[in-house]
PDB file of N, CA and C in Angstrom:
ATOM      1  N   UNK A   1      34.368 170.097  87.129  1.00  0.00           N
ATOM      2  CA  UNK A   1      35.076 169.364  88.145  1.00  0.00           C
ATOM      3  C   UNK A   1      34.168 169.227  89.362  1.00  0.00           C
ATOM      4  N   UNK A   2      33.774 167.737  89.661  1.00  0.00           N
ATOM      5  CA  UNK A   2      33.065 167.381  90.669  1.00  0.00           C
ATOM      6  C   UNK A   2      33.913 168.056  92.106  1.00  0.00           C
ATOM      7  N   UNK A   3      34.702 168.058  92.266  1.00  0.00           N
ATOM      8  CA  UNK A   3      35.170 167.899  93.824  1.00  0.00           C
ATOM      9  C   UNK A   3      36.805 168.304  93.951  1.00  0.00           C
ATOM     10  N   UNK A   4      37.050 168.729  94.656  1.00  0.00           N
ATOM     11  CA  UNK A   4      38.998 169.360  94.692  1.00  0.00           C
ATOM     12  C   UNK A   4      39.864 167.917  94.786  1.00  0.00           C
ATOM     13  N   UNK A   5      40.360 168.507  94.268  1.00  0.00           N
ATOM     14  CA  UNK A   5      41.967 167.171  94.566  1.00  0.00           C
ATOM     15  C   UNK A   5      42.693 167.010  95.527  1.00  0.00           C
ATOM     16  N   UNK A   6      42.212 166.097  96.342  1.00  0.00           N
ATOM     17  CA  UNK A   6      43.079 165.676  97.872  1.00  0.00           C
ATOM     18  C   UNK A   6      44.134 165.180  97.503  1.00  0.00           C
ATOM     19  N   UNK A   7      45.480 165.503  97.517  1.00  0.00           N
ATOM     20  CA  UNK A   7      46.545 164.417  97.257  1.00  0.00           C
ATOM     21  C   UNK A   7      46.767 163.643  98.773  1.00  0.00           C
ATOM     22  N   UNK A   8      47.011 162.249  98.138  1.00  0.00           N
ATOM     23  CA  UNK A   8      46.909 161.301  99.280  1.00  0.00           C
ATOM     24  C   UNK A   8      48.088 160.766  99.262  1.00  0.00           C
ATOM     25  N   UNK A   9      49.558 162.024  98.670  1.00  0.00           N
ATOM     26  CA  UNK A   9      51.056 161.424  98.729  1.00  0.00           C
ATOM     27  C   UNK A   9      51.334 161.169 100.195  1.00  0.00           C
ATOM     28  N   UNK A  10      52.009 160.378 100.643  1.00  0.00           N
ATOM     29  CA  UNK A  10      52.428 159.886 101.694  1.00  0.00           C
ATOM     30  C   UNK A  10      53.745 160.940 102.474  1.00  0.00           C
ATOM     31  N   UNK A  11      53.751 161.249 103.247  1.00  0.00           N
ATOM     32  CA  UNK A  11      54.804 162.310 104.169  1.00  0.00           C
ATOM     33  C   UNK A  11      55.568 160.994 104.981  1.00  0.00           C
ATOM     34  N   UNK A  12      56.832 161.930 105.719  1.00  0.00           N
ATOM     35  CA  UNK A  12      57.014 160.757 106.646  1.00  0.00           C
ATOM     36  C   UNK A  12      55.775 159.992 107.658  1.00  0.00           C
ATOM     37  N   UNK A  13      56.498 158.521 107.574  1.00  0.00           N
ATOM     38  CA  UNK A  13      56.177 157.539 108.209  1.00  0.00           C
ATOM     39  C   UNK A  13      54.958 157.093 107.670  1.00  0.00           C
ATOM     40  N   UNK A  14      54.816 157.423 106.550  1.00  0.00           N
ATOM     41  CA  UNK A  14      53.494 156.911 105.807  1.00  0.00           C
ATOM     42  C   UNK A  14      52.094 157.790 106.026  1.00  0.00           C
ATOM     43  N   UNK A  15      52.659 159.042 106.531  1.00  0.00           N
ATOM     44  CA  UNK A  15      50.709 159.538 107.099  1.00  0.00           C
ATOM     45  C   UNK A  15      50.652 160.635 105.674  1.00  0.00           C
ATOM     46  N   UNK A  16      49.262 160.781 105.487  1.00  0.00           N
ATOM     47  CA  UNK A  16      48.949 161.369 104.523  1.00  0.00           C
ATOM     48  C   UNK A  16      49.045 163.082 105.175  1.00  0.00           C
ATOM     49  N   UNK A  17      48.355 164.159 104.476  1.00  0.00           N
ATOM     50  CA  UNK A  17      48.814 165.757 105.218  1.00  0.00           C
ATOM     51  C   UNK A  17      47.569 165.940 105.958  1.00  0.00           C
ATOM     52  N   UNK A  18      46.581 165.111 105.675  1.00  0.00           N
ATOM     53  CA  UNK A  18      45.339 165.122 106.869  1.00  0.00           C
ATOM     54  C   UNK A  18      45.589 164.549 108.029  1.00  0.00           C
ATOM     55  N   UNK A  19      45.894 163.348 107.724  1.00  0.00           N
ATOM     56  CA  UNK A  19      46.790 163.183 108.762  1.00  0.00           C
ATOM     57  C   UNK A  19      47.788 163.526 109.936  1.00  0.00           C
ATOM     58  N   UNK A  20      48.650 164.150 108.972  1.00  0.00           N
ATOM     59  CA  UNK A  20      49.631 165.334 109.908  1.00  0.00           C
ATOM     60  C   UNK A  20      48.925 166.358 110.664  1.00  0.00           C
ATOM     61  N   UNK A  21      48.369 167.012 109.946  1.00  0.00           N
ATOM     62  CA  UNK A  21      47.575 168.192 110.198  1.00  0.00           C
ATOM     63  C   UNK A  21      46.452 167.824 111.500  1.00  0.00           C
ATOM     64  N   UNK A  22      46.039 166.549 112.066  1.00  0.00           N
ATOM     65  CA  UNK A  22      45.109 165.710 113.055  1.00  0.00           C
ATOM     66  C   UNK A  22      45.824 165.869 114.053  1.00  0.00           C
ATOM     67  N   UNK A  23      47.432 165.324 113.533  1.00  0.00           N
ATOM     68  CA  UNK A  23      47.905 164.955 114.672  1.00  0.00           C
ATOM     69  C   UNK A  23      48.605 166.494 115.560  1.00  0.00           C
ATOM     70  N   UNK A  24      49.117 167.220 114.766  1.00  0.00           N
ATOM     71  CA  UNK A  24      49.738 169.051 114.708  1.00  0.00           C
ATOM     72  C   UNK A  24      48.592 169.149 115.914  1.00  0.00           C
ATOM     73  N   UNK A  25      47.230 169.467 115.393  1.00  0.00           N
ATOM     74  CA  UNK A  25      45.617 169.963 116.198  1.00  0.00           C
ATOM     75  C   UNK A  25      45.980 169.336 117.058  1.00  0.00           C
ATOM     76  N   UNK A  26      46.078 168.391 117.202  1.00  0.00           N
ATOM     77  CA  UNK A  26      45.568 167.309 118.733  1.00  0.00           C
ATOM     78  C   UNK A  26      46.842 167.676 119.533  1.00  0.00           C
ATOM     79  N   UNK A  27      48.106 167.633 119.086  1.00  0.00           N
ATOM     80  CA  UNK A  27      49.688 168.011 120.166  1.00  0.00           C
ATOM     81  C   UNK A  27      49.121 169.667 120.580  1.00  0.00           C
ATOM     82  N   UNK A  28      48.613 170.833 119.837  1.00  0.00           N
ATOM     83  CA  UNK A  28      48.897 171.877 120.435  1.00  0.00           C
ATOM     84  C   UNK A  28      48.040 172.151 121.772  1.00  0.00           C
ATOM     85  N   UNK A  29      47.290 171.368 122.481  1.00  0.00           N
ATOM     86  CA  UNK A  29      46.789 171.795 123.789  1.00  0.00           C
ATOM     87  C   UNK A  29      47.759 171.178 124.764  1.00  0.00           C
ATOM     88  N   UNK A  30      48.103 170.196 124.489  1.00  0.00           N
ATOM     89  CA  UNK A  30      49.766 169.977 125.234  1.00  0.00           C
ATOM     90  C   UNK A  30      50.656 171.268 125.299  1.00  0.00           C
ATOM     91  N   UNK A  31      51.344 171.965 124.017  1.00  0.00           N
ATOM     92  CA  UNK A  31      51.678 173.359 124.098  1.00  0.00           C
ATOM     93  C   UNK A  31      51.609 174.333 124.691  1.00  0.00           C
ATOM     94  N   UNK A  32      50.081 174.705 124.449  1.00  0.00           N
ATOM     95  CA  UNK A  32      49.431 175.616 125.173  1.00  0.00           C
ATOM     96  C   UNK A  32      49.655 175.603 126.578  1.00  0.00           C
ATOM     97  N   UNK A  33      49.250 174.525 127.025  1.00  0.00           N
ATOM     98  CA  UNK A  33      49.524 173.922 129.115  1.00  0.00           C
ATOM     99  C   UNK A  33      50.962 174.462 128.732  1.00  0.00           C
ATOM    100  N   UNK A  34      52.073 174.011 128.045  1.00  0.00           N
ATOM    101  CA  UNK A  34      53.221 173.850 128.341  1.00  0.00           C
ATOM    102  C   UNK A  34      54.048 175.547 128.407  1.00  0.00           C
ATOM    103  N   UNK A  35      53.228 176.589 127.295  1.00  0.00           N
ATOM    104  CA  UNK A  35      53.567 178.048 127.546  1.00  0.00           C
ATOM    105  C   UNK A  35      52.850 178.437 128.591  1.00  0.00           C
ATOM    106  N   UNK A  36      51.739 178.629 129.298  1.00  0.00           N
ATOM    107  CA  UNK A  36      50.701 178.572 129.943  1.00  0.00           C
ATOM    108  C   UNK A  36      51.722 178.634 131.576  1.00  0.00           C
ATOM    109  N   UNK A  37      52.668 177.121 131.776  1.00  0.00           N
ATOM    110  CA  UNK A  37      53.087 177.194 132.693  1.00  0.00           C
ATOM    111  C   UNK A  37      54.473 177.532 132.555  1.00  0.00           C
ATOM    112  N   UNK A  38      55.309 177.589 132.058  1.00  0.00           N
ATOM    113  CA  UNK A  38      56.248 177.983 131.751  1.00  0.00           C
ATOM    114  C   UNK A  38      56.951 179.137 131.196  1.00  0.00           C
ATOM    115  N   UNK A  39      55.688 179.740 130.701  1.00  0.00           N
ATOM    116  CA  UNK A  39      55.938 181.066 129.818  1.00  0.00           C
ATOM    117  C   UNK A  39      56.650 180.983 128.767  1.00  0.00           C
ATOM    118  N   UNK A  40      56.976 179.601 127.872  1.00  0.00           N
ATOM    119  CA  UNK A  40      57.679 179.451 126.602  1.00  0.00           C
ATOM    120  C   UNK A  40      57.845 178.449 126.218  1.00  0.00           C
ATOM    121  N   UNK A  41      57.868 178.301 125.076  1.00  0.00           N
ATOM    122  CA  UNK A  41      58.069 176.900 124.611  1.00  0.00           C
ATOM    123  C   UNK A  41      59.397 177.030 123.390  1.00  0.00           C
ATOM    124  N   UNK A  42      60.448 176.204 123.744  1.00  0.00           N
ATOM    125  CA  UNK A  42      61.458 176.388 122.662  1.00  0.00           C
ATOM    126  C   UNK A  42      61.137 175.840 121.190  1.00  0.00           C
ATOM    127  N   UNK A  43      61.541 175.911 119.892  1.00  0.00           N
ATOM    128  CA  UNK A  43      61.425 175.309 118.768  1.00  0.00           C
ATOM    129  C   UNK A  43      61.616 173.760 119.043  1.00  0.00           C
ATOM    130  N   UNK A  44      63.007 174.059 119.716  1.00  0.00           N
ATOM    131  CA  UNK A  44      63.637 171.931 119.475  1.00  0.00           C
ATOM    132  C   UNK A  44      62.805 171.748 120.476  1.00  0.00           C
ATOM    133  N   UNK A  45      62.354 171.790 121.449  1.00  0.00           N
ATOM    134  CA  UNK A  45      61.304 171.063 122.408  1.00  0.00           C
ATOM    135  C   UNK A  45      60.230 170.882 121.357  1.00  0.00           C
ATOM    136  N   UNK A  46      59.405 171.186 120.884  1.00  0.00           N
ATOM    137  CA  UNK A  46      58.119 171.255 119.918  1.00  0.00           C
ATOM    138  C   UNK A  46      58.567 170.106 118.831  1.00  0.00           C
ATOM    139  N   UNK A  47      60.056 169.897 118.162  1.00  0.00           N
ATOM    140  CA  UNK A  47      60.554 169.326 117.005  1.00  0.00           C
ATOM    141  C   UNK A  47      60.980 167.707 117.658  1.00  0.00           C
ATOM    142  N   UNK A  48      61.327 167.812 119.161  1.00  0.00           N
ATOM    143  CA  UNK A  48      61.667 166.665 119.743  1.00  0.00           C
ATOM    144  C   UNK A  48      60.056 166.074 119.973  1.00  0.00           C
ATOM    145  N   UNK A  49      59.249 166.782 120.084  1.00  0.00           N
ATOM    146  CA  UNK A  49      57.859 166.118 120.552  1.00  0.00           C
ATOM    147  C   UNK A  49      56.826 165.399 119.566  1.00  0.00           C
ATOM    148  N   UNK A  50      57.186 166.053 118.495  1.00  0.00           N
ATOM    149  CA  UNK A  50      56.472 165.623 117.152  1.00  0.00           C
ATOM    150  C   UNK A  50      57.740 164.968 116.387  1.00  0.00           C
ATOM    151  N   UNK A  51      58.283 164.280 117.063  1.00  0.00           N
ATOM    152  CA  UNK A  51      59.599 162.763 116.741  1.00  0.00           C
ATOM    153  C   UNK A  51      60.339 163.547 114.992  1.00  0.00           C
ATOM    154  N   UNK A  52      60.841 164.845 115.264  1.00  0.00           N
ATOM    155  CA  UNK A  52      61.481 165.091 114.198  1.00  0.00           C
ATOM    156  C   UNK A  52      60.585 165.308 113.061  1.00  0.00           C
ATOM    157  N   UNK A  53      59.767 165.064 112.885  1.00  0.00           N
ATOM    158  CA  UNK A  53      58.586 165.232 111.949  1.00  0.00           C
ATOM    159  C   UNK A  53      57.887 166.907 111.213  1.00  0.00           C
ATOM    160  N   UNK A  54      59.183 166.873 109.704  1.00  0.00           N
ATOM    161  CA  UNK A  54      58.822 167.977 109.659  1.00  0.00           C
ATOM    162  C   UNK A  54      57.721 169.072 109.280  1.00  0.00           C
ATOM    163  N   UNK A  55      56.601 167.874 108.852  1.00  0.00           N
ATOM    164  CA  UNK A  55      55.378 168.949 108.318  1.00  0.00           C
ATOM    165  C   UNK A  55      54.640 168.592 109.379  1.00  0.00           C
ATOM    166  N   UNK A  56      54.887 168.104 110.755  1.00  0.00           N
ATOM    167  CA  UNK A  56      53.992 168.487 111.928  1.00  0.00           C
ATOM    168  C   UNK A  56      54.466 169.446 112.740  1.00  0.00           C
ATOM    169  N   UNK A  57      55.943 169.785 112.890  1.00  0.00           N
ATOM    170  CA  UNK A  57      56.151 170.834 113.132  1.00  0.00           C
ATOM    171  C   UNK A  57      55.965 172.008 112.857  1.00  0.00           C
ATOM    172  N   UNK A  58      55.695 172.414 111.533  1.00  0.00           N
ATOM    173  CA  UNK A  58      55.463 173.170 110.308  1.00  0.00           C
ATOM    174  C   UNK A  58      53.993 173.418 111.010  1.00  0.00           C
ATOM    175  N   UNK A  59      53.313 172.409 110.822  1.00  0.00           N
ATOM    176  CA  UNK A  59      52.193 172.767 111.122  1.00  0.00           C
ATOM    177  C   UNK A  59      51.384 173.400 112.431  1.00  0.00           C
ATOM    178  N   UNK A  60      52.380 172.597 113.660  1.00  0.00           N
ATOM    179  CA  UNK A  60      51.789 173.078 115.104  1.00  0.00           C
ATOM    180  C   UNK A  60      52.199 174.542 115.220  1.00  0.00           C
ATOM    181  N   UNK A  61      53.522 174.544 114.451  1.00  0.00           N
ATOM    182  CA  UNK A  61      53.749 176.586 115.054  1.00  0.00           C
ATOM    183  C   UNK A  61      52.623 177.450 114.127  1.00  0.00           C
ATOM    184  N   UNK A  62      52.131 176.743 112.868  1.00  0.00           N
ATOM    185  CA  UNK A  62      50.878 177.575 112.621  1.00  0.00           C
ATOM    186  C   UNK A  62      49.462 177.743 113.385  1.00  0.00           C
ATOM    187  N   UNK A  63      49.754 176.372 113.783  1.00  0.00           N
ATOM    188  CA  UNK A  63      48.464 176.476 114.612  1.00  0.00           C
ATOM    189  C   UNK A  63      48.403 176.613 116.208  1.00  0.00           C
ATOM    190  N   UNK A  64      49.864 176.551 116.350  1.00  0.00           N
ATOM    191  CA  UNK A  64      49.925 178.226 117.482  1.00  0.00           C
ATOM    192  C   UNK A  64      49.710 179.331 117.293  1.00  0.00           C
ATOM    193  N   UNK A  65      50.130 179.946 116.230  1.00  0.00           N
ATOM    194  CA  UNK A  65      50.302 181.101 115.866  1.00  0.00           C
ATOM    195  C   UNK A  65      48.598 181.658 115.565  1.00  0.00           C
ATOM    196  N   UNK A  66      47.967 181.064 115.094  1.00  0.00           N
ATOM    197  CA  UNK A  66      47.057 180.997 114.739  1.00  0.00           C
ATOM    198  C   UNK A  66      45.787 181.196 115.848  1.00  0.00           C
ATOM    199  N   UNK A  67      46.433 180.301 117.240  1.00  0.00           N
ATOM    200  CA  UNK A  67      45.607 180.300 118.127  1.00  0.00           C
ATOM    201  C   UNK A  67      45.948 181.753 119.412  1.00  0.00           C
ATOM    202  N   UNK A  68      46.915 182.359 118.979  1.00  0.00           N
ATOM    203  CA  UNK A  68      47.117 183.758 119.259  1.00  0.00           C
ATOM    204  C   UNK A  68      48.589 183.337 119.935  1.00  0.00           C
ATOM    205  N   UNK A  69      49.700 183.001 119.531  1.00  0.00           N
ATOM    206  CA  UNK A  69      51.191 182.862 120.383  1.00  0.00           C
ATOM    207  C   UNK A  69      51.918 183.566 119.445  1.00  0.00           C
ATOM    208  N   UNK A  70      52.891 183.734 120.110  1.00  0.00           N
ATOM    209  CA  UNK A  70      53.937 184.445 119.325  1.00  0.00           C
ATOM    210  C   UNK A  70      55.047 183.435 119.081  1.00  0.00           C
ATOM    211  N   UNK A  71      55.368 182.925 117.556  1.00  0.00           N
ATOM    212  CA  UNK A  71      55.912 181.864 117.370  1.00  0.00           C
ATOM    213  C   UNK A  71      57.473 181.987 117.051  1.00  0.00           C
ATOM    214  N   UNK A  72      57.587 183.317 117.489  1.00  0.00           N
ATOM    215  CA  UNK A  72      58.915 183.948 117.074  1.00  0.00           C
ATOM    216  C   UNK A  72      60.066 184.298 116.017  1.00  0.00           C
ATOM    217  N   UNK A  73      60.923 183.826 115.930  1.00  0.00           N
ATOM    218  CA  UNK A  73      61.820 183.714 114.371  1.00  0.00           C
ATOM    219  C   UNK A  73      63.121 183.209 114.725  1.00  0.00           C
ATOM    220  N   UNK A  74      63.555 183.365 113.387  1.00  0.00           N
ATOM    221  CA  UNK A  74      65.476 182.666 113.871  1.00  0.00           C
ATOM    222  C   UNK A  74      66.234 183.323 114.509  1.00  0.00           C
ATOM    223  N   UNK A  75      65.767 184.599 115.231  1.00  0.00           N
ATOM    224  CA  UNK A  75      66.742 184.691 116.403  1.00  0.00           C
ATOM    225  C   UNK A  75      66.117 184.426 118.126  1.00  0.00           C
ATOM    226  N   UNK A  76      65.359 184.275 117.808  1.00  0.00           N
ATOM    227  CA  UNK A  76      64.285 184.076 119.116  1.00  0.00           C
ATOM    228  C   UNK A  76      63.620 182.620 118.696  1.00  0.00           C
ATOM    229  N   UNK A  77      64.123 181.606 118.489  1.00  0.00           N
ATOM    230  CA  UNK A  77      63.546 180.489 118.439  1.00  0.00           C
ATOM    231  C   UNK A  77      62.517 179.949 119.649  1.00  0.00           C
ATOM    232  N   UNK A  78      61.239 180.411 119.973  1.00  0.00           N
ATOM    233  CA  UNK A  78      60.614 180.126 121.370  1.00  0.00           C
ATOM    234  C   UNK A  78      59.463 180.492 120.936  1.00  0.00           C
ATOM    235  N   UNK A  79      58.221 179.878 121.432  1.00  0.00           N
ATOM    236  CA  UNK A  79      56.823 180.166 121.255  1.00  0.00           C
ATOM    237  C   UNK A  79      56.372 180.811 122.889  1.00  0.00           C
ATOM    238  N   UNK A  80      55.938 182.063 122.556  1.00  0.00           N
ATOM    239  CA  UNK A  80      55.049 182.387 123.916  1.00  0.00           C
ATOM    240  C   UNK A  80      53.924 183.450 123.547  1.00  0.00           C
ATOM    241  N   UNK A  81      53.300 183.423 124.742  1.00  0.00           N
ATOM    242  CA  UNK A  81      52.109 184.635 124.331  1.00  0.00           C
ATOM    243  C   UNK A  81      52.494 185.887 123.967  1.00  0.00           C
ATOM    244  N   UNK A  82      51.713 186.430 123.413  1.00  0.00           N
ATOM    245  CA  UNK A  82      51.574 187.742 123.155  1.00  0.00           C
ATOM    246  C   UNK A  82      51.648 188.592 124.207  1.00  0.00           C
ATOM    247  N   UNK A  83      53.187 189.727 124.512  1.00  0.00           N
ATOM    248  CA  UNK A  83      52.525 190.492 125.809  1.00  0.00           C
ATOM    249  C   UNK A  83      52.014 192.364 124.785  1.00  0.00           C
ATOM    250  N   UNK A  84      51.047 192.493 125.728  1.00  0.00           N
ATOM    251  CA  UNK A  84      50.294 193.930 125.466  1.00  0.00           C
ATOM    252  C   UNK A  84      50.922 194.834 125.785  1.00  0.00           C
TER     253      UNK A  84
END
């Protein structure tokens, strides 16, 4: 096998998961400013910003989480930093 298998199935609104995944990267420094000054970011704020869109949502709380936030759970629905 020459090369891995990209599937190029279509998600909402027609974008492929590279796609999604471009757009997830590019919204979370918006985030970041937005815990940064606020000290939190709710789930439905994050789900209203990425227009209902559920594998960009999916994706930005990983790549919060990822970028060191605490992305919380279902009883604490809110993204904020890590306190020490």
């Amino acid at each position: 096998m020459d090369s891995c298998d990209r599937r190029v199935r279509a998600y909402k609104n027609g974008k492929t998961f590279d796609q999604s995944r471009d757009i997830a990267e590019s919204l979370n420094p918006d985030f970041r400013k937005q815990i940064e000054a606020k000290g939190k970011v709710l789930w439905t704020e994050i789900l209203t910003q990425v227009n209902h869109d559920e594998l960009i949502y999916k994706l930005t709380l990983k790549y919060l989480r990822r970028d060191g936030y605490d992305i919380g759970n279902h009883k604490i629905p809110e993204v904020k930093k890590f306190t020490s």
